[in-house]
N, C-alpha and C. Protein backbone atom coordinates (compact mmCIF):
# COMPACT_ATOMS: atom_id res chain seq x y z
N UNK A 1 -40.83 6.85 95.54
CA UNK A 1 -39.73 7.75 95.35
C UNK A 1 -39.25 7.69 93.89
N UNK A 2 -39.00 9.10 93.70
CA UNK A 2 -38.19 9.02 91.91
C UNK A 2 -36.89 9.60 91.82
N UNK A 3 -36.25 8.20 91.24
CA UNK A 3 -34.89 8.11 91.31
C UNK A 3 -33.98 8.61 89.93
N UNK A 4 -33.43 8.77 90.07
CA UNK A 4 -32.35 9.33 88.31
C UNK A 4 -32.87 8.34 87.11
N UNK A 5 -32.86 7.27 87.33
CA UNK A 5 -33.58 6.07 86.55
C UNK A 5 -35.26 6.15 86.26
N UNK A 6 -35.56 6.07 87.56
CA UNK A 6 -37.55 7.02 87.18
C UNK A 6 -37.49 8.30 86.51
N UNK A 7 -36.75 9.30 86.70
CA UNK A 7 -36.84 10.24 86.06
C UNK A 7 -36.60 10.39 84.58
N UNK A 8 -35.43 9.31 84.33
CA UNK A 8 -35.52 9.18 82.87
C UNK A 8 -36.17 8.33 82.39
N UNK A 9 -36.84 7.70 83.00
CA UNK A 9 -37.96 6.58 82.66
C UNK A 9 -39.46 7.44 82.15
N UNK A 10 -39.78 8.48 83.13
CA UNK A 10 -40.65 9.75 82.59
C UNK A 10 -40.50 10.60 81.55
N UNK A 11 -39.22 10.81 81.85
CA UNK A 11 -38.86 11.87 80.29
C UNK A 11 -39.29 11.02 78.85
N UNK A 12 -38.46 9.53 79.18
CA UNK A 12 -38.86 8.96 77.88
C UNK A 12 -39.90 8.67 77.55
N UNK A 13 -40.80 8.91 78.66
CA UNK A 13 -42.77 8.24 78.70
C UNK A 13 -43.02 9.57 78.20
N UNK A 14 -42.97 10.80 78.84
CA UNK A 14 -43.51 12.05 77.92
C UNK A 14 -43.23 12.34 76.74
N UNK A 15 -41.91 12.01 76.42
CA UNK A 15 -41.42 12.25 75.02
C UNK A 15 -41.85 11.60 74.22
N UNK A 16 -42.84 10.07 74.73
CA UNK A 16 -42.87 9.20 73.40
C UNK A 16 -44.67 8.83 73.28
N UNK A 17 -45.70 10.35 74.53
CA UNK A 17 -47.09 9.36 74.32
C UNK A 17 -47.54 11.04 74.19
N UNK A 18 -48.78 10.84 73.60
CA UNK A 18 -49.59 11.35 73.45
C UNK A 18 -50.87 11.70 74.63
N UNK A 19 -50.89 10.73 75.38
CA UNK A 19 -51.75 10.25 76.28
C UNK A 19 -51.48 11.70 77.21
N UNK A 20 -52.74 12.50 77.94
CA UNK A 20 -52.60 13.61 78.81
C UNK A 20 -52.30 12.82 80.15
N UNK A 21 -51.22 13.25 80.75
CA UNK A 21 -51.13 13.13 81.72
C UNK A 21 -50.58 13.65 83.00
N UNK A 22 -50.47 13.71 84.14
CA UNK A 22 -50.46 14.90 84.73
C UNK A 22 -49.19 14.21 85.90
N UNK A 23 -48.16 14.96 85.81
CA UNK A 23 -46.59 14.64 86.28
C UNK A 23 -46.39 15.78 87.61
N UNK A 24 -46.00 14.60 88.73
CA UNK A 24 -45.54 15.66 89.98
C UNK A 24 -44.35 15.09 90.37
N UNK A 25 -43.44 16.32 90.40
CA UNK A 25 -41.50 15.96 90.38
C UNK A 25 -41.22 16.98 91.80
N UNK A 26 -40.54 16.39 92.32
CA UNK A 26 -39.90 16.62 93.40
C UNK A 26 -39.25 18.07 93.22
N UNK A 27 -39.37 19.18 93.45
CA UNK A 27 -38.25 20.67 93.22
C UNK A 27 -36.80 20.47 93.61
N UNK A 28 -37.11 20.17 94.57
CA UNK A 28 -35.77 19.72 95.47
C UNK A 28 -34.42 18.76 94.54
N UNK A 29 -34.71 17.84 94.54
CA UNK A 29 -34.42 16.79 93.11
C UNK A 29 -33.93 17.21 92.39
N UNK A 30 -35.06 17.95 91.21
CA UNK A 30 -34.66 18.17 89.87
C UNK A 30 -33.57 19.51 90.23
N UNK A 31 -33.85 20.21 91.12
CA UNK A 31 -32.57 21.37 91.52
C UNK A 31 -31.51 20.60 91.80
N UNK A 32 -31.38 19.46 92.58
CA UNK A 32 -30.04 19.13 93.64
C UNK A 32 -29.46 18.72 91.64
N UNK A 33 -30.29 17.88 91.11
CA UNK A 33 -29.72 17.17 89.92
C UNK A 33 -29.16 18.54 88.94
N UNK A 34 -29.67 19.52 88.81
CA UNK A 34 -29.51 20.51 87.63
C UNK A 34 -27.98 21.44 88.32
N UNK A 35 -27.81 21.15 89.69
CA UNK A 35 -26.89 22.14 90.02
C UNK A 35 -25.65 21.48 90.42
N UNK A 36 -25.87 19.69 90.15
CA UNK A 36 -24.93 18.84 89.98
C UNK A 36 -23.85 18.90 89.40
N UNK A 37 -22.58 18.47 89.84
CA UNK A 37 -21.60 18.62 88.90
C UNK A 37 -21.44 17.79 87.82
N UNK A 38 -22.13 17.06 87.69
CA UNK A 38 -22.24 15.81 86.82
C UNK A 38 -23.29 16.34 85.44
N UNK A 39 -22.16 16.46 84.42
CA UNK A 39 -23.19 16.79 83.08
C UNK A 39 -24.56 15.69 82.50
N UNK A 40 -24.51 14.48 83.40
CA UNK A 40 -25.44 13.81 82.89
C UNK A 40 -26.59 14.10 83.91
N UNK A 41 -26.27 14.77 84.81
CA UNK A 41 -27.72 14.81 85.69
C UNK A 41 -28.31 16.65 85.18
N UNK A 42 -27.47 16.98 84.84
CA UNK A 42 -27.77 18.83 84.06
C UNK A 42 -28.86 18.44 83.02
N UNK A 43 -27.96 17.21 82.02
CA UNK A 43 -28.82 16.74 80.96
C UNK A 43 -30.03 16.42 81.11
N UNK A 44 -30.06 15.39 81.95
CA UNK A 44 -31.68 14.71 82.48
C UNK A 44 -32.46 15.80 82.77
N UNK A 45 -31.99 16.72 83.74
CA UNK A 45 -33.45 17.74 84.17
C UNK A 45 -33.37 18.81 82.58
N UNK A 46 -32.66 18.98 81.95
CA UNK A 46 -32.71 19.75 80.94
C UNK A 46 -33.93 18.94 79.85
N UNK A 47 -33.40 18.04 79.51
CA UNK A 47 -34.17 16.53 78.64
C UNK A 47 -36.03 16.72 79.02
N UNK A 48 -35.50 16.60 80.63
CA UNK A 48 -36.76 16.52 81.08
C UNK A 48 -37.84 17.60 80.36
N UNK A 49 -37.55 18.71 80.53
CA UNK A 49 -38.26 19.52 80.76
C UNK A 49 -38.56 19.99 79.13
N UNK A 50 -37.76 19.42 78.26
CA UNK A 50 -37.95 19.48 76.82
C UNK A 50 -38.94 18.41 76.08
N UNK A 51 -39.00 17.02 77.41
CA UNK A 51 -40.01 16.19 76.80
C UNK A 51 -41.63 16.87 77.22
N UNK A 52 -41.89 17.18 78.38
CA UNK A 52 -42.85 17.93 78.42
C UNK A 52 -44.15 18.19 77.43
N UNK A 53 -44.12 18.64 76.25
CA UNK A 53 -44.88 19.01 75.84
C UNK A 53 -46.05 19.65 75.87
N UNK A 54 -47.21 18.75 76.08
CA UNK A 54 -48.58 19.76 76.73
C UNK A 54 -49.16 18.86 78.15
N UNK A 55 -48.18 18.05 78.57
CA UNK A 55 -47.96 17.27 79.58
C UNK A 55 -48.40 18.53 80.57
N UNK A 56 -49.60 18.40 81.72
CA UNK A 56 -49.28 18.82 83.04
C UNK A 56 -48.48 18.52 84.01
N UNK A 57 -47.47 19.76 84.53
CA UNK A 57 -46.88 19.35 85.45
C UNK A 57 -47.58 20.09 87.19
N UNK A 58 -47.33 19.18 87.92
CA UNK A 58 -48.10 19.90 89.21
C UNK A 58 -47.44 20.32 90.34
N UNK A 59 -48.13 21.40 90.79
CA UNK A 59 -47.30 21.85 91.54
C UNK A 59 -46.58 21.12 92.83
N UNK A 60 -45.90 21.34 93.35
CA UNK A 60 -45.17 20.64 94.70
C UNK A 60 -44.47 21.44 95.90
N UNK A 61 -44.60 21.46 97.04
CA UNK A 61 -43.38 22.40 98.17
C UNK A 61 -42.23 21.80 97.88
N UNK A 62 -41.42 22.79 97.77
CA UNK A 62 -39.89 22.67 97.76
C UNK A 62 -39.23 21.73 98.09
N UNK A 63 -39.54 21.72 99.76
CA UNK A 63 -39.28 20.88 100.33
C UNK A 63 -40.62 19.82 101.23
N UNK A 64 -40.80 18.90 101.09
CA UNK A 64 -42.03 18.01 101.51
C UNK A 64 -42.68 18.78 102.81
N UNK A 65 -43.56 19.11 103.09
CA UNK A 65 -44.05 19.45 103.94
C UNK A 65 -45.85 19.23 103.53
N UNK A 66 -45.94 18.22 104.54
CA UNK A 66 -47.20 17.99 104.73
C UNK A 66 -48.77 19.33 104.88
N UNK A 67 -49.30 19.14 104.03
CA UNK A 67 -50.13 20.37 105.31
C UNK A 67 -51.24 20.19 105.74
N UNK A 68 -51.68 18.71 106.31
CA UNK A 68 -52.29 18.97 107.71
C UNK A 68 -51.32 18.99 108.78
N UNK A 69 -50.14 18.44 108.95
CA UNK A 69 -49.09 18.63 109.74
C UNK A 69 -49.05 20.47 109.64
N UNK A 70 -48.79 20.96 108.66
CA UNK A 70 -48.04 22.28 108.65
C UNK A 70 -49.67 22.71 109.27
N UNK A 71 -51.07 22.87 108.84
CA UNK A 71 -51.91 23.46 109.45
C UNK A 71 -52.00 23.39 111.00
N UNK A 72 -52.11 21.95 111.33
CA UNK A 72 -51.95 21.37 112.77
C UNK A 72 -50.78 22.04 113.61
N UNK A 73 -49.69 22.55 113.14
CA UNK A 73 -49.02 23.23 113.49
C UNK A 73 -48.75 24.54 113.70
N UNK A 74 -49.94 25.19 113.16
CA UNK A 74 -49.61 26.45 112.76
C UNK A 74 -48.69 26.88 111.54
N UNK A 75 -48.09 25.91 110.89
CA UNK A 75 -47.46 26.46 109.84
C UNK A 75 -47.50 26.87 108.33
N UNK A 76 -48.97 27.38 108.52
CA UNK A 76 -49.71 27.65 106.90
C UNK A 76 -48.99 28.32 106.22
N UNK A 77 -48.39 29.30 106.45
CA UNK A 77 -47.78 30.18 106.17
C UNK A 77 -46.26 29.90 105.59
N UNK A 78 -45.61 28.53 106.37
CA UNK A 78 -44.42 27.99 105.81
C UNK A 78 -44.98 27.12 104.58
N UNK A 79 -45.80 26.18 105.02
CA UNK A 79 -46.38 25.29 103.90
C UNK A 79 -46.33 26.24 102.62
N UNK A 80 -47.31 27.68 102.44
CA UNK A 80 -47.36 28.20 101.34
C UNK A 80 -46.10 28.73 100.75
N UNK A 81 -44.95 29.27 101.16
CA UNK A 81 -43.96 29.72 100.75
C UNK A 81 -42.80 28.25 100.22
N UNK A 82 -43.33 27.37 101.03
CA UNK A 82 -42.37 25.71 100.20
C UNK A 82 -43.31 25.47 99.31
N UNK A 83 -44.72 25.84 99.22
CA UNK A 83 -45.31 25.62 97.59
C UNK A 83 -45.23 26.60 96.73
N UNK A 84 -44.80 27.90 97.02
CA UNK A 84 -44.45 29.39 95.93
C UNK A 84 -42.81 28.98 95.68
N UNK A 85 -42.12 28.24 96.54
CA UNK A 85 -40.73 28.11 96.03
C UNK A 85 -40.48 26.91 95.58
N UNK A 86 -41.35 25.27 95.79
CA UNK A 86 -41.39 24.86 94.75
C UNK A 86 -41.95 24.91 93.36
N UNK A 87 -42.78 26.04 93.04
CA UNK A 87 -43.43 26.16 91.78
C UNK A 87 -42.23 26.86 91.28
N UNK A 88 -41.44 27.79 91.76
CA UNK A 88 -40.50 28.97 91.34
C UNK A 88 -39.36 27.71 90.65
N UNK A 89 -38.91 26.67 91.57
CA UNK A 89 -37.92 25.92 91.26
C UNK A 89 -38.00 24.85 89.81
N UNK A 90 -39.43 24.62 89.83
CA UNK A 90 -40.03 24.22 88.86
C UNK A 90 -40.06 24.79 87.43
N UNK A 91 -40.90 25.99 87.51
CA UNK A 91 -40.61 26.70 86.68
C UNK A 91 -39.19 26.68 85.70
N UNK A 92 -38.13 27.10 86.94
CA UNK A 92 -36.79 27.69 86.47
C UNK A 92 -36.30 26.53 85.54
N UNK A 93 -36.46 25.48 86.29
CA UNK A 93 -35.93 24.39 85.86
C UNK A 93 -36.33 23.65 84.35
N UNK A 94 -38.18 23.47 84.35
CA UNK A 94 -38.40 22.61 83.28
C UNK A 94 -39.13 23.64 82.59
N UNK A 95 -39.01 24.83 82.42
CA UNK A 95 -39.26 25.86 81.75
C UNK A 95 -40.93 25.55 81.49
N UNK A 96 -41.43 25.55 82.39
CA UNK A 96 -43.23 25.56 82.64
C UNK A 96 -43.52 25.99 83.91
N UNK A 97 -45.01 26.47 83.44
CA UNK A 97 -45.56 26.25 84.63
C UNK A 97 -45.97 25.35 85.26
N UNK A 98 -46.55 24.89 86.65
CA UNK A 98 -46.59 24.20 87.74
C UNK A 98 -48.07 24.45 87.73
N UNK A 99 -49.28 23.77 87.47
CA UNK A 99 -50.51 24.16 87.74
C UNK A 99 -51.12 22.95 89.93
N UNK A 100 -51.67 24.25 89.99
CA UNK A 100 -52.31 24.09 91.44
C UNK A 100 -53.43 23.21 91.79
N UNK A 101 -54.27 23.00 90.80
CA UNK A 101 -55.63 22.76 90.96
C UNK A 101 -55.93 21.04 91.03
N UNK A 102 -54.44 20.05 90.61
CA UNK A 102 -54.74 18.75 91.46
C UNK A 102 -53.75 18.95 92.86
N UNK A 103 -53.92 18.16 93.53
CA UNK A 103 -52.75 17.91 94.48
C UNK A 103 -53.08 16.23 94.82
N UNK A 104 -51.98 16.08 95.32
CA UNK A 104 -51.67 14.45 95.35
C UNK A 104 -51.21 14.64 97.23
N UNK A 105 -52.55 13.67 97.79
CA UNK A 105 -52.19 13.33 98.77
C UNK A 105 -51.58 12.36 99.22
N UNK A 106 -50.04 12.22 99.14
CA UNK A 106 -49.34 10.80 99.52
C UNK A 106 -49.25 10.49 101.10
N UNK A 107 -49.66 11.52 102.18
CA UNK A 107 -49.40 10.95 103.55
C UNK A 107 -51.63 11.53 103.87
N UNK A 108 -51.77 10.70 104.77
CA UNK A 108 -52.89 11.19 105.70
C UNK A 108 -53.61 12.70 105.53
N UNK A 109 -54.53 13.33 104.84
CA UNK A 109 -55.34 14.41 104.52
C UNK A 109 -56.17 15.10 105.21
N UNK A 110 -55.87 15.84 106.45
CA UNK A 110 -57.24 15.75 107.40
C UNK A 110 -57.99 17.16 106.57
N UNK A 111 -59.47 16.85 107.66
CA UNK A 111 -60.05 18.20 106.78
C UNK A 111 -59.11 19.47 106.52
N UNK A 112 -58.89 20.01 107.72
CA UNK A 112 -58.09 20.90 107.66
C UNK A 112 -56.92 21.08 106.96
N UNK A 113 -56.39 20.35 106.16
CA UNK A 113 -54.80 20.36 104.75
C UNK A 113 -55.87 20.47 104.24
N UNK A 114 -56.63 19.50 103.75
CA UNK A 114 -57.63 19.98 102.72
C UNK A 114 -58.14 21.12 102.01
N UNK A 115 -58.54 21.19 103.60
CA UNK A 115 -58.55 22.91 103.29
C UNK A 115 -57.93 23.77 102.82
N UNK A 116 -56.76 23.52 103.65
CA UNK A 116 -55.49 24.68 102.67
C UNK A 116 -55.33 24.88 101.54
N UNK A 117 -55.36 23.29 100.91
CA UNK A 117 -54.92 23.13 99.74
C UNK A 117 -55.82 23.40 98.74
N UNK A 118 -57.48 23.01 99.26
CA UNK A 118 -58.02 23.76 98.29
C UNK A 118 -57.80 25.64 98.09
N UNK A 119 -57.67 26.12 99.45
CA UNK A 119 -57.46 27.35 99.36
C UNK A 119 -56.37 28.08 98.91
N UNK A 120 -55.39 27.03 98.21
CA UNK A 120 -54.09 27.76 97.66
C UNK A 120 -54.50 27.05 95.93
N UNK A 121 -55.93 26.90 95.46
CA UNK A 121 -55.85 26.37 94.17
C UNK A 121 -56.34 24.88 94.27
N UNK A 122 -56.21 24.22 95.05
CA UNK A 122 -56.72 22.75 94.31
C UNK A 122 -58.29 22.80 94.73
N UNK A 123 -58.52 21.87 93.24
CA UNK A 123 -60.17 21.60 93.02
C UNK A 123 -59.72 20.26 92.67
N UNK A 124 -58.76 19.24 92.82
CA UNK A 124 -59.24 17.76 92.83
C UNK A 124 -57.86 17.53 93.65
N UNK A 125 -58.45 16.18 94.28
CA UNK A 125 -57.16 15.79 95.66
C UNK A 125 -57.22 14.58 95.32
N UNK A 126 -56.23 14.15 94.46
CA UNK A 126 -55.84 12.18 94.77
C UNK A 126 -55.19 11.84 95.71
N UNK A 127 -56.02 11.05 96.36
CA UNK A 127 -55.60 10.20 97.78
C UNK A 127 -55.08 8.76 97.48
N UNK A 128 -54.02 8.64 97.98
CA UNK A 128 -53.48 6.82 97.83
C UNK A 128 -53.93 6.55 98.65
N UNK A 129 -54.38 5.21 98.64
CA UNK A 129 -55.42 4.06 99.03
C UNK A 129 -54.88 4.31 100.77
N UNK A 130 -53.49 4.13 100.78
CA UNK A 130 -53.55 4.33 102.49
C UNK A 130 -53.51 5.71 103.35
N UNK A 131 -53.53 7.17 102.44
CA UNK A 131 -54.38 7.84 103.03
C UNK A 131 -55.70 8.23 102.95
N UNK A 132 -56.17 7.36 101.88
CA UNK A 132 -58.13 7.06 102.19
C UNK A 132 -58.14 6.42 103.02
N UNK A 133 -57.66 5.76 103.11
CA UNK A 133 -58.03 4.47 104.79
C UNK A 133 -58.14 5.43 105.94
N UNK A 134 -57.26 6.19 106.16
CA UNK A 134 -57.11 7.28 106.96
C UNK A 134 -58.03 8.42 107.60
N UNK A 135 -58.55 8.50 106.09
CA UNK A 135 -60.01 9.37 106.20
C UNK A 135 -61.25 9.03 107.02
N UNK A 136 -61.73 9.96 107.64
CA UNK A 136 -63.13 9.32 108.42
C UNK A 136 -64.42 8.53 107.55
N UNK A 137 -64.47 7.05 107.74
CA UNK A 137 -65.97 6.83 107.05
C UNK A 137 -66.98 7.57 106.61
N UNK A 138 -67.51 8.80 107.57
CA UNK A 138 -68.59 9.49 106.30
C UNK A 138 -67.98 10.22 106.14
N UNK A 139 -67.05 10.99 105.56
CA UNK A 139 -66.05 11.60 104.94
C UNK A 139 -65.64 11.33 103.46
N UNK A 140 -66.09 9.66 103.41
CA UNK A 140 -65.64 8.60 102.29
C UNK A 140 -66.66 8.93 101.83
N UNK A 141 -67.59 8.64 102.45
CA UNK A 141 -68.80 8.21 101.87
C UNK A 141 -70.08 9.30 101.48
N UNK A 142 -69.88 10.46 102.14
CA UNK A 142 -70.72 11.56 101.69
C UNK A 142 -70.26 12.65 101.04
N UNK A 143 -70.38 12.96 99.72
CA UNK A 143 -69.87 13.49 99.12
C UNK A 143 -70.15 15.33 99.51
N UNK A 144 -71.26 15.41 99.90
CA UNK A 144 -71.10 16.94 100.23
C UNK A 144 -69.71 17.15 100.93
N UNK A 145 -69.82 15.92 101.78
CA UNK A 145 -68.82 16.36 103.18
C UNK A 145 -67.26 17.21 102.67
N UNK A 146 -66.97 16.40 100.69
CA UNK A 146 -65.50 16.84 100.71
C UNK A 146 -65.52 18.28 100.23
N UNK A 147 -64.38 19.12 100.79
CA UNK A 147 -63.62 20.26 100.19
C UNK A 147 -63.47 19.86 99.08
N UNK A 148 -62.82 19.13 98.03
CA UNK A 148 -62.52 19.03 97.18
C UNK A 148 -62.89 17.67 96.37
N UNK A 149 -62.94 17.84 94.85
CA UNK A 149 -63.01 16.37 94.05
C UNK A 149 -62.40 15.59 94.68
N UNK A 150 -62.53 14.32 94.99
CA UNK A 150 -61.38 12.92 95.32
C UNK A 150 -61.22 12.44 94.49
N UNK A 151 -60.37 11.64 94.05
CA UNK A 151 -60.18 10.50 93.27
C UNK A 151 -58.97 9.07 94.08
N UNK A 152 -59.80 8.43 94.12
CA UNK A 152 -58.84 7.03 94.71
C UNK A 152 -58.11 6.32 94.02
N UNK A 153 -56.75 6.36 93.99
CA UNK A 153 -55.52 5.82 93.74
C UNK A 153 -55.95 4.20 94.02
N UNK A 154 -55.57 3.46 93.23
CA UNK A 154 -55.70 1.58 93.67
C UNK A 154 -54.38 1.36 94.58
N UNK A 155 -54.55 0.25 94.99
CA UNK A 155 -53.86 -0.11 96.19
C UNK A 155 -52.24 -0.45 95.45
N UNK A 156 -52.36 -1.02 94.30
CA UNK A 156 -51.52 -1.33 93.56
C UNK A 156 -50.64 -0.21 92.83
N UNK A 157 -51.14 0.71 92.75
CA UNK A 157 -50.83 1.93 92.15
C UNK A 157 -49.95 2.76 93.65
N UNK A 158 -50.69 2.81 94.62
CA UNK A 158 -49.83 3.29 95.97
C UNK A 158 -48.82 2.53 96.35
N UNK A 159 -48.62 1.07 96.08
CA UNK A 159 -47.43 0.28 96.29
C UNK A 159 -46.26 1.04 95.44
N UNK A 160 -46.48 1.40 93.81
CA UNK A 160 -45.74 1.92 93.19
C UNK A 160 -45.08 3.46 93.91
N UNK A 161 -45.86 4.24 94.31
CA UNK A 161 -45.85 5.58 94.64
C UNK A 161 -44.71 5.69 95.90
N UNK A 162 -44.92 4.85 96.77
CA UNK A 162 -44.24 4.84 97.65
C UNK A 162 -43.42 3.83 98.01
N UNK A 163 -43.10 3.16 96.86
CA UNK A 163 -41.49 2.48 97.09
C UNK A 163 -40.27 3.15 97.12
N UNK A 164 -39.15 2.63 97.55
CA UNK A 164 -38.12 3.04 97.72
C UNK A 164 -36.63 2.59 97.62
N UNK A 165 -35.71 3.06 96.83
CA UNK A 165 -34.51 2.23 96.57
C UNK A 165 -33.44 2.99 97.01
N UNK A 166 -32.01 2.76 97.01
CA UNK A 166 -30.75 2.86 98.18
C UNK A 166 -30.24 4.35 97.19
N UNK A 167 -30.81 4.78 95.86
CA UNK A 167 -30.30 6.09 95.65
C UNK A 167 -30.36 6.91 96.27
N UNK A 168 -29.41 7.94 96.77
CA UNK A 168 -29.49 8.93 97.41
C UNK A 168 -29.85 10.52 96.77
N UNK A 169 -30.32 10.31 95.79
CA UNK A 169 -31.28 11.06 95.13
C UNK A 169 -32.35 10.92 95.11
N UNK A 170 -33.81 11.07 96.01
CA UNK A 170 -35.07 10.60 95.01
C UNK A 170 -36.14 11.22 95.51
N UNK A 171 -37.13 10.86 95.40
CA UNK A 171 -38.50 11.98 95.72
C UNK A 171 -39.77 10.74 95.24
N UNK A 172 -40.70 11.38 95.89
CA UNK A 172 -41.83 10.65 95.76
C UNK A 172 -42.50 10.34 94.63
């Protein structure tokens, strides 16, 4: 989760490297923070979006919505409109665009999200280590089998991703 403190912990990492790297922010968040009454949280998402540079930022749903859950459900159709209104929120906010073509799988990936997601734009899917575990063995292991590029997150790196602290602001 990214908290007012992670977030300015990013701004100051974009503002101060050179290094390409590719940033996924919560919509939800950086809106609840920008429409805050508090001029220091206006600042931060403002800051934010000025450190930027040629930094990728990626796209995200509005609001979290899984989509093998949303496929499994029938809800492709919601899934895509919480990813057209978090790119919109994005946009507004850190004055960029939102590119499609990674997505970050933080919960369980079945073929079918996969699918979606390649079909709304992604051509590479990072999986954290505990939703590769998740994945079927030849799934892992045969590469025709994937919809999309993988790349595996370390175990140590998913501990980071999905911690969590008592702010009542934060995002993944």
């Amino acid at each position: 989760m990214l908290f007012r403190s992670d977030i300015a912990q990013v701004r100051s990492f974009l503002a101060s490297t050179s290094v390409p790297v590719s940033v996924a922010l919560r919509p939800e968040v950086l809106d609840s923070l920008a429409s805050s009454e508090s001029e220091s949280d206006q600042l931060l998402v403002t800051s934010l979006g000025d450190a930027f540079g040629r930094q990728r930022l990626l796209s995200e749903p509005y609001l979290h919505l899984d989509p093998s859950v949303a496929i499994n459900s029938g809800a492709e159709a919601d899934f895509t409109t919480q990813l057209r209104l978090g790119e919109d929120a994005l946009s507004r906010l850190l004055r960029r665009l939102p590119d499609r073509r990674v997505w970050i799988a933080t919960d369980p990936l079945s073929p079918a999200g996969a699918t979606l997601v390649r079909n709304l734009g992604a051509s590479v899917i990072i999986q954290t280590a505990g939703a590769a575990r998740d994945l079927p063995a030849t799934q892992r292991a045969n590469p025709k089998s994937q919809l999309a590029q993988s790349v595996l997150v370390p175990t140590d790196l998913d501990a980071v991703l999905s911690s969590t602290t008592d702010d009542p602001v934060g995002t993944r």
